[in-house]
Protein backbone atom coordinates (compact mmCIF):
# COMPACT_ATOMS: atom_id res chain seq x y z
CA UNK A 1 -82.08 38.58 -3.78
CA UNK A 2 -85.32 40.63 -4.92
CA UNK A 3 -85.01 42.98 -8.06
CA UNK A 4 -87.02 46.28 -8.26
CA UNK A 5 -88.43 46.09 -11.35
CA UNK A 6 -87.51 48.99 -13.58
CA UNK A 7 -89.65 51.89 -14.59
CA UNK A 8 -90.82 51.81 -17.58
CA UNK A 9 -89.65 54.33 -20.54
CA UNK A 10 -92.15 56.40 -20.51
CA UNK A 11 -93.50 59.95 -19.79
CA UNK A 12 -95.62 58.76 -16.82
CA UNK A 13 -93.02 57.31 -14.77
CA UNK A 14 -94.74 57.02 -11.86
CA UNK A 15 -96.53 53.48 -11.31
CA UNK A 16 -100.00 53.78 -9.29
CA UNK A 17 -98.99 51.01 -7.12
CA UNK A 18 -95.41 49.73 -6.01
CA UNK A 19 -94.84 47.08 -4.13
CA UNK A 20 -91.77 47.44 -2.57
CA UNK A 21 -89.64 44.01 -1.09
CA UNK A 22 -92.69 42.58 -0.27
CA UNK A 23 -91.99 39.21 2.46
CA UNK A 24 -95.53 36.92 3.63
CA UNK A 25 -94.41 34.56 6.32
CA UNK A 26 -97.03 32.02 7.53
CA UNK A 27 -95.37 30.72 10.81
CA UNK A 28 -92.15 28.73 9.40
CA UNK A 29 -92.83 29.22 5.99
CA UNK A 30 -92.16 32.24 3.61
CA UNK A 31 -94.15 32.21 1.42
CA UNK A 32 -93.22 36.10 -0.52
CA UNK A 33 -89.48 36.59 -0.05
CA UNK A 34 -88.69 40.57 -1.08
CA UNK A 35 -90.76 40.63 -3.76
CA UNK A 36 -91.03 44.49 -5.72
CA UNK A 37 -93.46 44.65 -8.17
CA UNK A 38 -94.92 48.28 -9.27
CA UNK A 39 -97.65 48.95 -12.49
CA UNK A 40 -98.20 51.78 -14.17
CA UNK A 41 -101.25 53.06 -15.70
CA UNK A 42 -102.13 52.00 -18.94
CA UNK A 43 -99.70 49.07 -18.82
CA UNK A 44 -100.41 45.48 -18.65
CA UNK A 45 -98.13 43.86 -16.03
CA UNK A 46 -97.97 39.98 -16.18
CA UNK A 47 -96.87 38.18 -13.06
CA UNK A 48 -96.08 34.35 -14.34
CA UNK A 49 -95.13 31.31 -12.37
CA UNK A 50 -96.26 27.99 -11.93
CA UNK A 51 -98.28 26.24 -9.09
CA UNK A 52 -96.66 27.37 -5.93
CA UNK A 53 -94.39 30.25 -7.14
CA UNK A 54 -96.41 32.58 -4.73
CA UNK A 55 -98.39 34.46 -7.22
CA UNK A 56 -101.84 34.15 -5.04
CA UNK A 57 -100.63 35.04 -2.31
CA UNK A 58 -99.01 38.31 -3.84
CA UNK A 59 -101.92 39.04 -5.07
CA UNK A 60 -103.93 38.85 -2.15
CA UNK A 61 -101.24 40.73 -0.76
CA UNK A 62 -101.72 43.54 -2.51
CA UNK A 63 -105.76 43.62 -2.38
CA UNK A 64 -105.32 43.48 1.18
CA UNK A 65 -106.48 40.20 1.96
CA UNK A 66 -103.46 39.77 3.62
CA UNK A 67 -100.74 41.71 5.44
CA UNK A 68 -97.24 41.79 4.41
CA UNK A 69 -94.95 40.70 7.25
CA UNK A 70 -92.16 43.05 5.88
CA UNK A 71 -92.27 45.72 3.21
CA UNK A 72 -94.05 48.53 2.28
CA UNK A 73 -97.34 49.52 -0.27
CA UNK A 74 -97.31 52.72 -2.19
CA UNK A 75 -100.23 53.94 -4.05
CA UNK A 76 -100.53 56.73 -6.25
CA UNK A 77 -97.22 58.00 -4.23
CA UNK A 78 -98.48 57.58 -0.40
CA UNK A 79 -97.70 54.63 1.57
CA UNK A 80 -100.89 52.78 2.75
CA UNK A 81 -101.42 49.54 4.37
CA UNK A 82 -104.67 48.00 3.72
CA UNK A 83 -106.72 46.07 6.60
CA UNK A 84 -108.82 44.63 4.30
CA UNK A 85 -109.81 43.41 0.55
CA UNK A 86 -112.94 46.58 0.98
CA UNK A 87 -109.99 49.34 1.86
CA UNK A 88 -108.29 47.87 -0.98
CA UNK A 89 -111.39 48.03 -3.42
CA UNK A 90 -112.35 51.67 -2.17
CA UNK A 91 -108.57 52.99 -2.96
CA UNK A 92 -109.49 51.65 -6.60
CA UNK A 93 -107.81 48.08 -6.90
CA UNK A 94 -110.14 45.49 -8.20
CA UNK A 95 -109.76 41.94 -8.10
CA UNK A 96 -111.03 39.28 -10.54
CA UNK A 97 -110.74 36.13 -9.15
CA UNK A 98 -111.53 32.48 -11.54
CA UNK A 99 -114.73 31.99 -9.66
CA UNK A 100 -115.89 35.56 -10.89
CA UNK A 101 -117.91 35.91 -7.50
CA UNK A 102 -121.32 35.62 -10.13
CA UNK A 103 -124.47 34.27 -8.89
CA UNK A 104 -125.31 31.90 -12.32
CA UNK A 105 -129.59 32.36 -11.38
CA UNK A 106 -129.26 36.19 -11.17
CA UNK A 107 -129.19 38.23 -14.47
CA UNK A 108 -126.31 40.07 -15.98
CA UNK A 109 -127.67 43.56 -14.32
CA UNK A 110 -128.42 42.33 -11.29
CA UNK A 111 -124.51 40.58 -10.89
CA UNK A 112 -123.16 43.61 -12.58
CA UNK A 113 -125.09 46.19 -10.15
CA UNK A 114 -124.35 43.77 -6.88
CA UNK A 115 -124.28 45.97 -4.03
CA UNK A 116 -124.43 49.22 -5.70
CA UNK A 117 -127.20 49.54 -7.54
CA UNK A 118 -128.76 52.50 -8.90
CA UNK A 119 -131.94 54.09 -7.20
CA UNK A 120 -134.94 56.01 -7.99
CA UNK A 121 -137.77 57.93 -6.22
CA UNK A 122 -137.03 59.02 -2.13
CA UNK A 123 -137.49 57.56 1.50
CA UNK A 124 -139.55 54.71 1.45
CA UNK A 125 -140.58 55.12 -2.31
CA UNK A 126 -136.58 54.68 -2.71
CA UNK A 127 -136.21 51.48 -4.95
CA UNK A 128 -133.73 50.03 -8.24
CA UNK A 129 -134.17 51.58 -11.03
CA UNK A 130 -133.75 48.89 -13.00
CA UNK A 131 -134.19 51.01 -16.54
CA UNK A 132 -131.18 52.62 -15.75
CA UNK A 133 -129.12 49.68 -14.45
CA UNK A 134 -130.17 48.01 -17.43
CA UNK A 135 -128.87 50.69 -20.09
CA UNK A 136 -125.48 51.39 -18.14
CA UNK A 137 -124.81 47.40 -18.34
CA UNK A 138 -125.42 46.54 -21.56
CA UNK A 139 -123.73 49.91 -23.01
CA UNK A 140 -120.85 49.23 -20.64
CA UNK A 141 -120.32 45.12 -21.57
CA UNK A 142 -120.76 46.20 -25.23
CA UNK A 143 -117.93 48.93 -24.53
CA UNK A 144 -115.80 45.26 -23.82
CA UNK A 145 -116.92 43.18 -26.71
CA UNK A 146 -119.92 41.57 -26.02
CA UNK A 147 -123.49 42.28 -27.36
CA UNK A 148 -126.23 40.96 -25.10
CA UNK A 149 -129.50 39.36 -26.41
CA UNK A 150 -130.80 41.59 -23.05
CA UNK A 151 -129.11 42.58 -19.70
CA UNK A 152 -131.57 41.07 -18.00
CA UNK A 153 -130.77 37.44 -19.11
CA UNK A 154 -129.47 35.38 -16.68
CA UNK A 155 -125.49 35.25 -16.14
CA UNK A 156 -125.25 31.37 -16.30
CA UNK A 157 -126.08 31.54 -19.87
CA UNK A 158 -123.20 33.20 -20.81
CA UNK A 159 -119.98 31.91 -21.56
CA UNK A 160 -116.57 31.48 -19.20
CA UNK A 161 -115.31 33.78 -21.44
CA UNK A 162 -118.07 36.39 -21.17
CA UNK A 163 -118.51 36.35 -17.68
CA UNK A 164 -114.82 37.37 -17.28
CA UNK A 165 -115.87 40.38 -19.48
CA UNK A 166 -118.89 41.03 -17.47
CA UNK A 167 -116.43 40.83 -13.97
CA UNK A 168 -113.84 43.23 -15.63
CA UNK A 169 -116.46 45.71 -17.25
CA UNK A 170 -118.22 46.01 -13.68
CA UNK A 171 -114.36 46.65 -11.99
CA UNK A 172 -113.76 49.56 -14.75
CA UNK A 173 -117.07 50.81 -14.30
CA UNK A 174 -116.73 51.46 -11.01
CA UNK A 175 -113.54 53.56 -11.37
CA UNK A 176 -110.55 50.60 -10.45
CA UNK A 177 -107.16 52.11 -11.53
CA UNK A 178 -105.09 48.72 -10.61
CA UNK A 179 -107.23 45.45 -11.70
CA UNK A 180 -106.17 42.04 -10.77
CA UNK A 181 -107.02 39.22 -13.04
CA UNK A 182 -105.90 36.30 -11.40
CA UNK A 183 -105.88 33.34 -14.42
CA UNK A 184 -108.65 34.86 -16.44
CA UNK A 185 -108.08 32.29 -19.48
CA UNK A 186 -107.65 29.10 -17.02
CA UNK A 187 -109.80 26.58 -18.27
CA UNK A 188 -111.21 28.45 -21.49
CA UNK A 189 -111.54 27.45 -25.26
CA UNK A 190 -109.77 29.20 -27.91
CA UNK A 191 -112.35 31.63 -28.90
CA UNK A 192 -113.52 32.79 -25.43
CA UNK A 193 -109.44 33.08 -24.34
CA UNK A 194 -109.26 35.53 -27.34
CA UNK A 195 -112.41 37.20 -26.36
CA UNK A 196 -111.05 37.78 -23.02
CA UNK A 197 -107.58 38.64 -24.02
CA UNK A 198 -109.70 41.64 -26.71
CA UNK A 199 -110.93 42.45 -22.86
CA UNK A 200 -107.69 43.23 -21.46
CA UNK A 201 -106.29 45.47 -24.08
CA UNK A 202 -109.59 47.77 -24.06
CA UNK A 203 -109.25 47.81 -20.17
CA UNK A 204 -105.40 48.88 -20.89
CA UNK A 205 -106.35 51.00 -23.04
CA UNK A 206 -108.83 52.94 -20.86
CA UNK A 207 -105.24 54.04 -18.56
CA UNK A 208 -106.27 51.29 -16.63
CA UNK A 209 -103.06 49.31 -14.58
CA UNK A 210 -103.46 45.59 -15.23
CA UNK A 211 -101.83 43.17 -13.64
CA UNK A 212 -102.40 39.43 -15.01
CA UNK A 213 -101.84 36.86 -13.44
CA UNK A 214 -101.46 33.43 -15.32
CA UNK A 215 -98.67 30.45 -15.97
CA UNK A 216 -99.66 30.49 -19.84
CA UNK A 217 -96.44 31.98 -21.62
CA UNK A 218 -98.80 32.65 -24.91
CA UNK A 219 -101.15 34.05 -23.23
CA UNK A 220 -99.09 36.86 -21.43
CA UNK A 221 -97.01 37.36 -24.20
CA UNK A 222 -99.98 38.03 -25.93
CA UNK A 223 -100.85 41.11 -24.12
CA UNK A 224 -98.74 42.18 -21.71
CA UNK A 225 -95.70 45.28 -21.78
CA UNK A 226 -94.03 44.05 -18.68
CA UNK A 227 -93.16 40.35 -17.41
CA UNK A 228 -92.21 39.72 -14.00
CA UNK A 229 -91.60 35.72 -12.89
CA UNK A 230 -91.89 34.21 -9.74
CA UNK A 231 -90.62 31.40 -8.37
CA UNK A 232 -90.58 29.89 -4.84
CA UNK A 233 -91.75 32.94 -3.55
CA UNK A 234 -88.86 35.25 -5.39
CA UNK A 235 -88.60 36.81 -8.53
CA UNK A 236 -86.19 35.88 -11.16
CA UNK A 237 -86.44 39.25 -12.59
CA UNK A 238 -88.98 41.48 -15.02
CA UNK A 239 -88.88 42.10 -18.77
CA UNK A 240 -90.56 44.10 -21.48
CA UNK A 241 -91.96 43.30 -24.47
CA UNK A 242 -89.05 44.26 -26.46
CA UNK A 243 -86.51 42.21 -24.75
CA UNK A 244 -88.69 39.03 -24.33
CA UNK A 245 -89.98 35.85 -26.19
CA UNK A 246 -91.39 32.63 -25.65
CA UNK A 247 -88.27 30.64 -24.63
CA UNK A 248 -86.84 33.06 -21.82
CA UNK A 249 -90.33 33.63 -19.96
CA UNK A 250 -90.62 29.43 -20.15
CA UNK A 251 -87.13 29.13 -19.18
CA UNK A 252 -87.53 31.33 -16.23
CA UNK A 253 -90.36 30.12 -15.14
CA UNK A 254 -88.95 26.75 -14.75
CA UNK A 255 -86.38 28.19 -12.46
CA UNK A 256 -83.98 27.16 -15.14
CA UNK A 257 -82.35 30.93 -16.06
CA UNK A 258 -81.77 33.79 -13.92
CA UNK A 259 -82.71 36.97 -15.33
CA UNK A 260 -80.17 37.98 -18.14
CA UNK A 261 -79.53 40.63 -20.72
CA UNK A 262 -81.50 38.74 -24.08
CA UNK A 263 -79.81 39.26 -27.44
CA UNK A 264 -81.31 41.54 -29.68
């Protein structure tokens, strides 16, 4: 059976989104089976589990790609129930997915800006002003840790590692409260995982709600306050940093231990 997962101990007690006993079915198959999972602002929240534990489809789930068969959403207190990823994105939950959603050809402004890009001038005169786009970007990526050589350089030249800092200093830009990194250091060198875990904390530590999605033990560890593990489309339970380590998370992840009371 599902857990809640508990609040955590502090003065804001109230997470921006819950998700409370959250079941996907696709026909025969269940694919989320009462699954709660809540995050509170200014908290990283790590959901682990490896290949078909049911983490994508939580998280698209709770961006509103798709619609719980049972349960209930709450954000910021009120229950919603999102018909789609852009309800989702204008409620303030942004979702970085591994292919970023970047066009490579297309500079760093013009990827950052996509689709809402600042104006000047009026009526048919109306047109980007890219000046301004330009200055927001590169103050706003250098805000996350990178330094441009110019905004307007082209986004394929970056690295994996700084194009996940691009995709999460666009999402905070534009005012997300929950963020959804699904496997943000799949498939990345030392350096640029570090760069991108530097990411995290500063987006953290802007009040933002992360919740990181990944099946790298060291990697979550490595950021996160809260742990919560799935596992055939259940969860064996959720931690906190001061009652976790390395061997429990890997454990549990391997469907090996049900969610116990760790010695101190």
């Amino acid at each position: 059976m599902a857990e809640t997962s508990p609040k955590l101990d502090t003065d804001n007690a109230n997470p921006i989104i819950h998700m409370d006993n959250i079941e996907k079915h696709f026909g025969n198959v269940i694919a989320l089976a009462g699954v709660s999972f809540d995050v509170m602002a200014g908290e990283c929240h790590c959901l682990l589990g490896d290949n078909g534990a049911g983490k994508s489809t939580f998280i698209k789930t709770m961006s509103g790609v798709h619609k719980p068969t049972r349960g209930k959403i709450f954000f910021q207190g009120e229950e919603l129930n999102f018909n789609s990823p852009r309800e989702s994105m204008e409620a303030g939950i942004a979702t970085v997915y591994q292919d970023l959603a970047m066009i490579p050809l297309m500079s760093v402004t013009r990827n950052f800006f996509m689709g809402r890009e600042p104006t000047k001038g009026r009526g048919l005169f109306t047109r980007f002003d890219i000046a301004r786009a330009d200055e927001i970007c590169f103050e706003e990526v250098r805000k996350m840790g990178i330094n441009l050589r110019h905004p307007d350089q082209a986004v394929g030249t970056l690295s994996g590692g700084e194009r996940q800092t691009v995709a999460i200093a666009r999402a905070v830009y534009f005012g997300a409260k929950i963020l959804i990194l699904d496997e943000p250091t799949s498939a990345l060198g030392v350096r640029q995982t570090a760069n991108v875990l530097n990411t995290v904390r500063r987006a953290r530590d802007q009040g933002v709600g992360i919740v990181f999605i990944t099946h790298n033990v060291r990697h979550a560890l490595a950021v996160g306050d809260r742990f919560t593990v799935l596992n055939r489309g259940e969860t064996l339970g959720t931690l906190t940093k001061e009652t976790v380590n390395h061997d429990i998370l890997q454990d549990m992840m391997a469907g090996g231990q049900e969610l116990a009371s760790p010695s101190s």
